[in-house]
Protein backbone atom coordinates (compact mmCIF):
# COMPACT_ATOMS: atom_id res chain seq x y z
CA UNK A 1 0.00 0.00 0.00
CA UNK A 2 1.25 3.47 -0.72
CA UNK A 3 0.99 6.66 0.94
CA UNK A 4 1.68 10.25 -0.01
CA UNK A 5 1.56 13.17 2.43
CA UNK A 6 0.03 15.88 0.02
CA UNK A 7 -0.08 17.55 3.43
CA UNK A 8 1.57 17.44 7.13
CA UNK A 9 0.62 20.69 8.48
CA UNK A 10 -1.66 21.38 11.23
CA UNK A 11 -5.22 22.54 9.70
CA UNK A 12 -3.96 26.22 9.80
CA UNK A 13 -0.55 25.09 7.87
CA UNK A 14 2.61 26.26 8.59
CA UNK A 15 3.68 29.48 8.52
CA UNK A 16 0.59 30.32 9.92
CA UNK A 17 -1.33 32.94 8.38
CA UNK A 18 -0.45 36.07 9.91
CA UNK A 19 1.56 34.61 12.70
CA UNK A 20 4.82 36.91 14.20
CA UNK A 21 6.37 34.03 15.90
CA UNK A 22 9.69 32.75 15.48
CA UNK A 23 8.70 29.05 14.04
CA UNK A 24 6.34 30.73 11.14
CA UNK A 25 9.05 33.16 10.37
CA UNK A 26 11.36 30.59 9.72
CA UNK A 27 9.11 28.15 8.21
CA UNK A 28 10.60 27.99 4.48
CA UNK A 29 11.11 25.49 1.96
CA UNK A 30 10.67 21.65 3.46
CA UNK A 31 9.71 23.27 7.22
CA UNK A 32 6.53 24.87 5.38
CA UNK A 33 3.91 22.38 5.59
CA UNK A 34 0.26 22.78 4.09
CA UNK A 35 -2.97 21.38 5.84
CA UNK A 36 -2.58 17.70 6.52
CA UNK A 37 -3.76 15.08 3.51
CA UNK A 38 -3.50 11.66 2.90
CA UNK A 39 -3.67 9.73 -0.54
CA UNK A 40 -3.48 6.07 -0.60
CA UNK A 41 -2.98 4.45 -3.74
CA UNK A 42 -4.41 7.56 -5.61
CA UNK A 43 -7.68 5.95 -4.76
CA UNK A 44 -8.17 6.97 -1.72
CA UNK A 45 -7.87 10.83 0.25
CA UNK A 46 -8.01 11.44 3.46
CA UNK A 47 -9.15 15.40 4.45
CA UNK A 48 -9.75 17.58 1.66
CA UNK A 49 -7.74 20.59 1.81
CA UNK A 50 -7.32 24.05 -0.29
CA UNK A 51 -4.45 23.02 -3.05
CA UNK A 52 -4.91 19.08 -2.80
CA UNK A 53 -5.11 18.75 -6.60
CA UNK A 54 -1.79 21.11 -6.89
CA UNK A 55 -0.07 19.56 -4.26
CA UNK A 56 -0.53 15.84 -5.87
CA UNK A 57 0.93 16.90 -9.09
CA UNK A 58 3.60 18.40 -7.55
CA UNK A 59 4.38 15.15 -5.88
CA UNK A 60 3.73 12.98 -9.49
CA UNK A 61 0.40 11.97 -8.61
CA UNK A 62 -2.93 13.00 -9.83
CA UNK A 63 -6.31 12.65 -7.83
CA UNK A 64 -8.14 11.17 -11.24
CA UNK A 65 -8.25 8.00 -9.74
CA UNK A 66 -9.64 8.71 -6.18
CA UNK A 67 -12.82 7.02 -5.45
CA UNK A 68 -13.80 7.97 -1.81
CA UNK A 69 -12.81 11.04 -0.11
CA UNK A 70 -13.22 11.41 3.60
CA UNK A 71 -12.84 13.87 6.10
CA UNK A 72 -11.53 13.50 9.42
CA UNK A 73 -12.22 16.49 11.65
CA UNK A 74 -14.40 19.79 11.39
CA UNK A 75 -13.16 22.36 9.29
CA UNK A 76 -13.01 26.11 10.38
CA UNK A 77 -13.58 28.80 7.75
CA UNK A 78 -14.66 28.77 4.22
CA UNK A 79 -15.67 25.49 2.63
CA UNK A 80 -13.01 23.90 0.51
CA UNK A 81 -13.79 23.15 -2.74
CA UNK A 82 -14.18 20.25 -4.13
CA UNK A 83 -11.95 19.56 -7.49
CA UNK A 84 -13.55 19.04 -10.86
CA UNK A 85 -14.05 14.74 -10.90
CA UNK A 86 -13.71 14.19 -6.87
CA UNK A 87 -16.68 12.57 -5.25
CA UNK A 88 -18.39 14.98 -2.72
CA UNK A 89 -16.34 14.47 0.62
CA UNK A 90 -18.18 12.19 3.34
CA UNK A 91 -17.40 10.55 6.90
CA UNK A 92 -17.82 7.11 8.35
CA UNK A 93 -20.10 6.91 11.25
CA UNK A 94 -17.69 5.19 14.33
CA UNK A 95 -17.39 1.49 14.41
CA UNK A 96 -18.85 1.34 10.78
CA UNK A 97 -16.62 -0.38 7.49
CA UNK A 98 -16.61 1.19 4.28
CA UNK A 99 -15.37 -1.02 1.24
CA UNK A 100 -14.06 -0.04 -1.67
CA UNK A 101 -14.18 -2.13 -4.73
CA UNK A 102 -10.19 -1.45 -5.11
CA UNK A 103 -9.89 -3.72 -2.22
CA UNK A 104 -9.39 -0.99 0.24
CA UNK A 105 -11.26 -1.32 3.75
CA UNK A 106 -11.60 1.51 5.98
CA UNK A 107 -12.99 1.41 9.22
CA UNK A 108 -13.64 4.17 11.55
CA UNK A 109 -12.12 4.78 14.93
CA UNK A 110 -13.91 6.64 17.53
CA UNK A 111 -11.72 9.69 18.94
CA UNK A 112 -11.73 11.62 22.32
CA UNK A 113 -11.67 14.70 20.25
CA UNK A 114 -14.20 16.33 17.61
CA UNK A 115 -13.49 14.17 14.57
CA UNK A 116 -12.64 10.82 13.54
CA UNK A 117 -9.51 8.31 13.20
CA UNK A 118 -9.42 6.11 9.95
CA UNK A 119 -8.26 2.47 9.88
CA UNK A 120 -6.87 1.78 6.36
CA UNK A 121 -6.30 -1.67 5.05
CA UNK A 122 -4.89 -2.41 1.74
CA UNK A 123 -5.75 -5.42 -0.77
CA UNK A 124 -2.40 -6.62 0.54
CA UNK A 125 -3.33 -7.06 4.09
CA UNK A 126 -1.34 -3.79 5.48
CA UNK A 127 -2.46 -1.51 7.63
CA UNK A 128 -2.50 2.14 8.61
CA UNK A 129 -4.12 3.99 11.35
CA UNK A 130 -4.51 7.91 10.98
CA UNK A 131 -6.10 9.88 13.27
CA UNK A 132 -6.90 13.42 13.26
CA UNK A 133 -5.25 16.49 14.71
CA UNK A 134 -5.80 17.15 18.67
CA UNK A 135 -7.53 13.50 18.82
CA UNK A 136 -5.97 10.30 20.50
CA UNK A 137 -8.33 6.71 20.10
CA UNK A 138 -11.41 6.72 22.70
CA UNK A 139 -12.57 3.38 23.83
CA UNK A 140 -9.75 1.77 21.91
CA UNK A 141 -9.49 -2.34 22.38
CA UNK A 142 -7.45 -3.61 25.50
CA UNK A 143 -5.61 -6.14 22.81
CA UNK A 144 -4.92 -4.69 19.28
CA UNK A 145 -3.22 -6.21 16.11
CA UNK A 146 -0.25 -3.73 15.42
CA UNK A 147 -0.17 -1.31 12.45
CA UNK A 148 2.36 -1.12 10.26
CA UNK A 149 1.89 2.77 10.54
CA UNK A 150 0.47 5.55 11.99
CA UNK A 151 -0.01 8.88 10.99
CA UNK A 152 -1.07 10.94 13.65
CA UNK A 153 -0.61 14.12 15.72
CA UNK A 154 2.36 13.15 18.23
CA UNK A 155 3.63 16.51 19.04
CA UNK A 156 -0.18 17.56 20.49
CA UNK A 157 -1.25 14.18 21.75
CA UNK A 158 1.66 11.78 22.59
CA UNK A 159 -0.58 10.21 25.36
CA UNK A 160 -2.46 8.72 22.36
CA UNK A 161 0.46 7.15 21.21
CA UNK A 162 1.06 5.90 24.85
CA UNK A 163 -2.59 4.86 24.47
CA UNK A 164 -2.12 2.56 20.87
CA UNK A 165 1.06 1.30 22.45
CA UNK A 166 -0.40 -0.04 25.73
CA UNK A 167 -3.19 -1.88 23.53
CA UNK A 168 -0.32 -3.87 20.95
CA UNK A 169 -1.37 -1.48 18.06
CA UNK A 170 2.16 0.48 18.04
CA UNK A 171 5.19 -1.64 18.54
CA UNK A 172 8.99 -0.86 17.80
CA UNK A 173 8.08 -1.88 14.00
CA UNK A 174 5.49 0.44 13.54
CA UNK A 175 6.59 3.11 10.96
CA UNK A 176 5.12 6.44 13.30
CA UNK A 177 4.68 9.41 11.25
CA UNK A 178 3.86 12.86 12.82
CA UNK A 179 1.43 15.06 11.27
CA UNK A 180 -1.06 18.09 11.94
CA UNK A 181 2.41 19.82 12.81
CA UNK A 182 2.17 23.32 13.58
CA UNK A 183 4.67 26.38 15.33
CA UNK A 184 4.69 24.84 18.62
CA UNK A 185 8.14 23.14 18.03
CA UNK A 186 10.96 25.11 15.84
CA UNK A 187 11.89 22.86 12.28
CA UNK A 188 15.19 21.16 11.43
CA UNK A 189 16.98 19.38 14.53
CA UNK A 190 14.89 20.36 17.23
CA UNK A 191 11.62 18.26 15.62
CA UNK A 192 13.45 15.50 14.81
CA UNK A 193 14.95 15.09 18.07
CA UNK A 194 11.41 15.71 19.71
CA UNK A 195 9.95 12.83 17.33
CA UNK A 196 12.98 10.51 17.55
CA UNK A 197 12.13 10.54 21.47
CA UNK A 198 8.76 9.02 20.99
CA UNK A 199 9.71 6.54 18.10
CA UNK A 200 8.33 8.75 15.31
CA UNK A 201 9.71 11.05 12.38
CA UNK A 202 7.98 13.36 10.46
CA UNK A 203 8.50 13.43 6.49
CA UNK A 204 8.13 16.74 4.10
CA UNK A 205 4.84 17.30 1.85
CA UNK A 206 4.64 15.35 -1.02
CA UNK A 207 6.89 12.37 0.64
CA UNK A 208 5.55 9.33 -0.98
CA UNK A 209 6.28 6.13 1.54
CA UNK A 210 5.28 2.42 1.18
CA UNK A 211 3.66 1.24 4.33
CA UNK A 212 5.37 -1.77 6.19
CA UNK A 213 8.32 -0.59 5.34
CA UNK A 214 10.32 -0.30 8.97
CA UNK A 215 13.77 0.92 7.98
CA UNK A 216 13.44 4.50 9.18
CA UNK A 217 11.62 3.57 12.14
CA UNK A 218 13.96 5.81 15.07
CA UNK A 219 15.98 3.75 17.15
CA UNK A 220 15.29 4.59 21.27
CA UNK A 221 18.33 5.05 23.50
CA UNK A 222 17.55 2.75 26.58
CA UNK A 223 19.65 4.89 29.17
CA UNK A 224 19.38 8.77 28.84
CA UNK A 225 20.68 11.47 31.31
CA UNK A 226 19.10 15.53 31.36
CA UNK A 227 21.84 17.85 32.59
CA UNK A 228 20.76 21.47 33.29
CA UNK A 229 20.47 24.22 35.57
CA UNK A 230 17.89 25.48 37.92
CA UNK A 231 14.62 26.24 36.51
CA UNK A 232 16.65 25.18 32.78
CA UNK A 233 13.02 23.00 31.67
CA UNK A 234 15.24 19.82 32.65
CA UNK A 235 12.49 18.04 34.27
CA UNK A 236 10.10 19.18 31.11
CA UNK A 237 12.43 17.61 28.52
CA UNK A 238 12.84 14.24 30.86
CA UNK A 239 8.86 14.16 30.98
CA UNK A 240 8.50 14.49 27.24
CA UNK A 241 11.11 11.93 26.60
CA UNK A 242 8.57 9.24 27.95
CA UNK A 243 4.71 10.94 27.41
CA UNK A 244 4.40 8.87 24.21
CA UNK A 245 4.78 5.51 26.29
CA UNK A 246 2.66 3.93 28.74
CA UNK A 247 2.81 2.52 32.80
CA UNK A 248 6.33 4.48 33.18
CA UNK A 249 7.56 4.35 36.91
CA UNK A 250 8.28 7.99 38.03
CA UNK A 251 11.15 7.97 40.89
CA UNK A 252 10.84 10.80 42.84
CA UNK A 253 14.06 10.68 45.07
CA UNK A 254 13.06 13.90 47.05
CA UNK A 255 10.16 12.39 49.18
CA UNK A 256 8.25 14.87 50.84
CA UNK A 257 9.30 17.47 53.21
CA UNK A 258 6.55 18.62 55.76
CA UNK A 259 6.01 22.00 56.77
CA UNK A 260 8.04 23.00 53.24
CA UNK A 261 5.50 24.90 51.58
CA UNK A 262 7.66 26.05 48.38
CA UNK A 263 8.55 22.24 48.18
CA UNK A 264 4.86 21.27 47.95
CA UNK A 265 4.06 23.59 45.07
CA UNK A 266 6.99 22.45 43.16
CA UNK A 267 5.89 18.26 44.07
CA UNK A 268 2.45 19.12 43.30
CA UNK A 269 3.71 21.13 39.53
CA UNK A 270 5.45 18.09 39.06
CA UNK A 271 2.06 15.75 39.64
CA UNK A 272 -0.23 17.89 37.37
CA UNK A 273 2.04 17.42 34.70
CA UNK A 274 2.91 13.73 34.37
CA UNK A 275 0.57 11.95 32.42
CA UNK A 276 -2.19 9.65 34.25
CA UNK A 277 -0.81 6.36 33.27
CA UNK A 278 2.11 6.73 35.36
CA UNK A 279 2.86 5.61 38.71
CA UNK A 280 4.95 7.40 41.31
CA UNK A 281 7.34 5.69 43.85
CA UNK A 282 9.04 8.10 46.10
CA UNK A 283 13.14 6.41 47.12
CA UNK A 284 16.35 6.76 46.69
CA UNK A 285 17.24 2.92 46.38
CA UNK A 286 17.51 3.02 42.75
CA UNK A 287 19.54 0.03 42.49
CA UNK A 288 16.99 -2.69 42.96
CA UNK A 289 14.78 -1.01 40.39
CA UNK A 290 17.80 -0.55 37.73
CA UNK A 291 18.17 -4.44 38.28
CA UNK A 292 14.35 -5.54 38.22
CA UNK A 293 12.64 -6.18 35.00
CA UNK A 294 9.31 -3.44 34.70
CA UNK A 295 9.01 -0.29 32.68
CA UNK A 296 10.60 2.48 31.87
CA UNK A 297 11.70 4.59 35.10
CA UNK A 298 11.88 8.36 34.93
CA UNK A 299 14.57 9.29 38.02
CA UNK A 300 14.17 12.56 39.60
CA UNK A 301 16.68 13.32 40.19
CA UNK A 302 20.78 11.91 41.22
CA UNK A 303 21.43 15.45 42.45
CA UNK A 304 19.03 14.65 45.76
CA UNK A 305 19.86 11.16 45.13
CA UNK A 306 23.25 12.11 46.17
CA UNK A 307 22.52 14.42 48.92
CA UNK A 308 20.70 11.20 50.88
CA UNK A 309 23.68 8.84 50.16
CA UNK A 310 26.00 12.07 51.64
CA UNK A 311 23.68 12.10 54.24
CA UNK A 312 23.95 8.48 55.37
CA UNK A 313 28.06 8.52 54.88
CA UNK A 314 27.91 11.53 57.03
CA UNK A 315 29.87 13.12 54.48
CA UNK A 316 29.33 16.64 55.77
CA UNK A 317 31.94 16.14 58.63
CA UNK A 318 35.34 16.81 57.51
CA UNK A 319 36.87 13.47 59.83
CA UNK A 320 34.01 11.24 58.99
CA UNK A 321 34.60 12.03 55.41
CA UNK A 322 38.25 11.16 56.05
CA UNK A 323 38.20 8.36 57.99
CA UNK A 324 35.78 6.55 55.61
CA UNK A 325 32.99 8.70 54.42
CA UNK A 326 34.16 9.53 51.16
CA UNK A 327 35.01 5.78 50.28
CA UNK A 328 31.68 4.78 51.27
CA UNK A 329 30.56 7.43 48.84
CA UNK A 330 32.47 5.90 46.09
CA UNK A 331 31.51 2.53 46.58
CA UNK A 332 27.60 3.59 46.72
CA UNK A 333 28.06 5.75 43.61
CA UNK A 334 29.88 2.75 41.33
CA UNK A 335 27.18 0.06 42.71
CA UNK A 336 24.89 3.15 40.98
CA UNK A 337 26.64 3.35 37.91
CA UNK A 338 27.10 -0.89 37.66
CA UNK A 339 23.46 -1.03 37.85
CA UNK A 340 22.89 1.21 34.97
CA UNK A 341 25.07 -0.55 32.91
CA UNK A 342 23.53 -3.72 33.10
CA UNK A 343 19.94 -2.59 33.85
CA UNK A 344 17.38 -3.89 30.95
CA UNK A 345 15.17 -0.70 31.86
CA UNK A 346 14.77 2.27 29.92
CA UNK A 347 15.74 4.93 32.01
CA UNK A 348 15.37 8.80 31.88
CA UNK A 349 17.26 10.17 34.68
CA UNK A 350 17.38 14.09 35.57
CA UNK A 351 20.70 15.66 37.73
CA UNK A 352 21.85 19.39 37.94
CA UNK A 353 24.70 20.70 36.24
CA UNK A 354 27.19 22.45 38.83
CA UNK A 355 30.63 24.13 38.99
CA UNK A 356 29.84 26.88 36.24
CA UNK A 357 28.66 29.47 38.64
CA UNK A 358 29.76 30.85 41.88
CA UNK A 359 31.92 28.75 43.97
CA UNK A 360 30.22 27.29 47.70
CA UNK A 361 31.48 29.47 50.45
CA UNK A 362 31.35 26.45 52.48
CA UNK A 363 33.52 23.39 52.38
CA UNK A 364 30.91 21.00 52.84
CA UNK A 365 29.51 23.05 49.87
CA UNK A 366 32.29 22.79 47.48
CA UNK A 367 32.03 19.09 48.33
CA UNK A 368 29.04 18.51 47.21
CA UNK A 369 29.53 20.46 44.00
CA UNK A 370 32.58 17.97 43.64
CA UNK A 371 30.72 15.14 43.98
CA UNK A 372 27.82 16.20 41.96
CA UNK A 373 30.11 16.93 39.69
CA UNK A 374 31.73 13.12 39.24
CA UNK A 375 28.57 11.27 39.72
CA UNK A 376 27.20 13.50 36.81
CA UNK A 377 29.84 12.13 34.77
CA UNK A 378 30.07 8.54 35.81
CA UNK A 379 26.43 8.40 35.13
CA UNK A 380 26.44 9.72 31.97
CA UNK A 381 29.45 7.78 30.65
CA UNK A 382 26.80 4.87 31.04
CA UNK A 383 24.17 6.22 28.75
CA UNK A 384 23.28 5.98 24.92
CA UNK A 385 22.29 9.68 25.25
CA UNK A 386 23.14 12.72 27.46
CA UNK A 387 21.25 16.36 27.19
CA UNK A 388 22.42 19.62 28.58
CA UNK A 389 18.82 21.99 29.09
CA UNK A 390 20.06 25.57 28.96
CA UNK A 391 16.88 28.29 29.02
CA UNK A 392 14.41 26.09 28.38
CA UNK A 393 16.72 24.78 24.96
CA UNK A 394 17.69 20.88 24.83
CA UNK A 395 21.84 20.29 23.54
CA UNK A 396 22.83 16.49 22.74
CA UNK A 397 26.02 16.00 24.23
CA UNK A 398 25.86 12.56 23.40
CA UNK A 399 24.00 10.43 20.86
């Protein structure tokens, strides 16, 4: 079965008309995207949009052959009209199968959003799932055959992906293309590395693809580490590394601190914003989890991890440290570090960078920066990928 993307945009495209921001100004050449469209097999389009006819020629296609034309969400402003030979668009009720005597079979999937999502299968037994933009799967089956693709809008609703993976219908050979993409996320590098952390690319207009193909599918790092400063978005970009997958074990190594109200705010911040499929366990043993089979674990963070450990070593006292403390340190740090070597897990784990700003006026201060500072690095020397998050901005350091 074959797909073209006559379209990836969100419904507004991209540059948006009349937008100032920095993502529309810069949206030129393959970053401009028009309204999100779908033709499969020239037979078959999914969402009319202004230019479709244009926009398939350009690509080497014509719609002369398109049979059925259906729409998958509401569409604000004028009506788009309908080319000279295309049937009058239409939509399939939820739950209902529409035939086509090419062979095609499309059956509609119910959405938690205005609109509806569009199973695909071809005469050769592939299928694709697209849904439309803002819209995950509602009511979607506990156990579902996987797709060889899907075409949906990751950047505005990874929890659906999260969603299609719990039920089967997304696994690491499903070919995930993003779509609906509008000036939320900047083009070029920063996209693809926003994708590539939920298994999924995005492609430019006119990209013709053959579905069930798999070699482009992104390949995820098990082991990452987010370096940044205070208030740097590190704990955003660790989140967003793992929305798009499901039953992910959030470590919290701060615990809770009674009577702190600013530390409240910040743990309850933290709460609102994980998705609802995750589950929260609040410790600083992280070994026994890094050895355990389970899913992915999201660790924030090894700074306060390493405060406890100081804590217990009595590491603050200059003889204890001495006369013991700072090997016990060591040997709690490398049992740390052996663990995430051989763990099986996918991990996401958040520290803070330290040492580029003022130096501690206090030894016990300067020791901890120290520290910080080593464990940062033995930690990350162990991962596939390492981040630096400076204002808000994500750098690969690694991977």
């Amino acid at each position: 079965m074959e797909l073209t993307l006559l379209g990836t945009g969100a419904p507004e495209g991209l540059p948006r008309p009349g937008c100032p921001c920095a993502v529309c100004a810069t949206a030129l050449g393959d970053a401009a995207r028009a309204a999100t469209a779908l033709l499969v097999d020239g037979v078959l389009l999914l969402d009319l949009t202004p230019g479709a006819a244009f926009a398939a020629a350009r690509a080497g296609h014509s719609l002369g052959g398109v049979r059925q034309v259906l729409l998958s969400h509401p569409h604000d402003g004028p009506a788009v009209e309908v080319p000279a030979g295309l049937p009058q668009p239409g939509r399939v009720p939820d739950g209902r199968e529409l035939a086509l005597l090419t062979g095609h079979r499309v059956r509609a999937i119910a959405t938690d959003a205005p609109g509806t999502g569009y199973e695909v299968t071809g005469p050769d037994g592939d299928r694709l799932l697209y849904l439309p933009p803002g819209a995950a799967p509602a009511g979607f089956p506990e156990e579902q055959a996987p797709y060889e693709m899907v075409v949906a809008d990751v950047l505005g609703r990874p929890d659906g992906l999260a969603r299609l993976r719990a039920a089967g219908g997304v696994t690491p050979t499903t070919d995930v293309l993003a779509v609906h993409i509008g000036h939320e996320v900047p083009a070029g590098p920063e996209l693809t590395r926003r994708l590539a952390a939920a298994g999924a690319r995005a492609v430019p207009d006119g990209t013709t693809l053959t579905v069930g193909a798999y070699e482009d599918v992104p390949d995820l790092p098990r082991r990452t580490l987010v370096l940044g400063g205070a208030r740097s978005g590190k704990s955003v970009e660790a989140e967003r590394r793992l929305e798009a997958f499901p039953d992910v074990l959030y470590v919290a190594t701060g615990g809770s601190r009674g009577g702190d109200s600013e530390w409240t705010e910040r743990v309850r911040v933290h709460r609102e914003r994980r998705p609802g499929s995750w589950r929260t366990t609040e410790t600083c043993d992280l070994v026994p989890l890094l050895t355990e089979p389970g899913p992915p674990l999201l660790v924030d963070c090894l700074s306060l991890w390493l405060t406890h450990v100081m804590d217990d070593v009595n590491a603050w006292d200059d003889a204890e440290w001495a006369g013991g403390g700072e090997r016990s340190l060591r040997k709690r740090v490398t049992e740390l570090t052996d663990a995430v070597r051989a763990t099986r897990r996918g991990v996401v784990a958040v520290s803070n960078e330290v040492g580029s700003g003022i130096v501690p006026a206090t030894a016990s201060g300067r020791r901890y920066r120290d520290e910080l500072g080593r464990l940062n690095a033995a930690f990350a020397s162990e991962c596939e990928h390492v981040l630096l998050v400076v204002a808000g901005q994500a750098l690969t350091l690694r991977g």
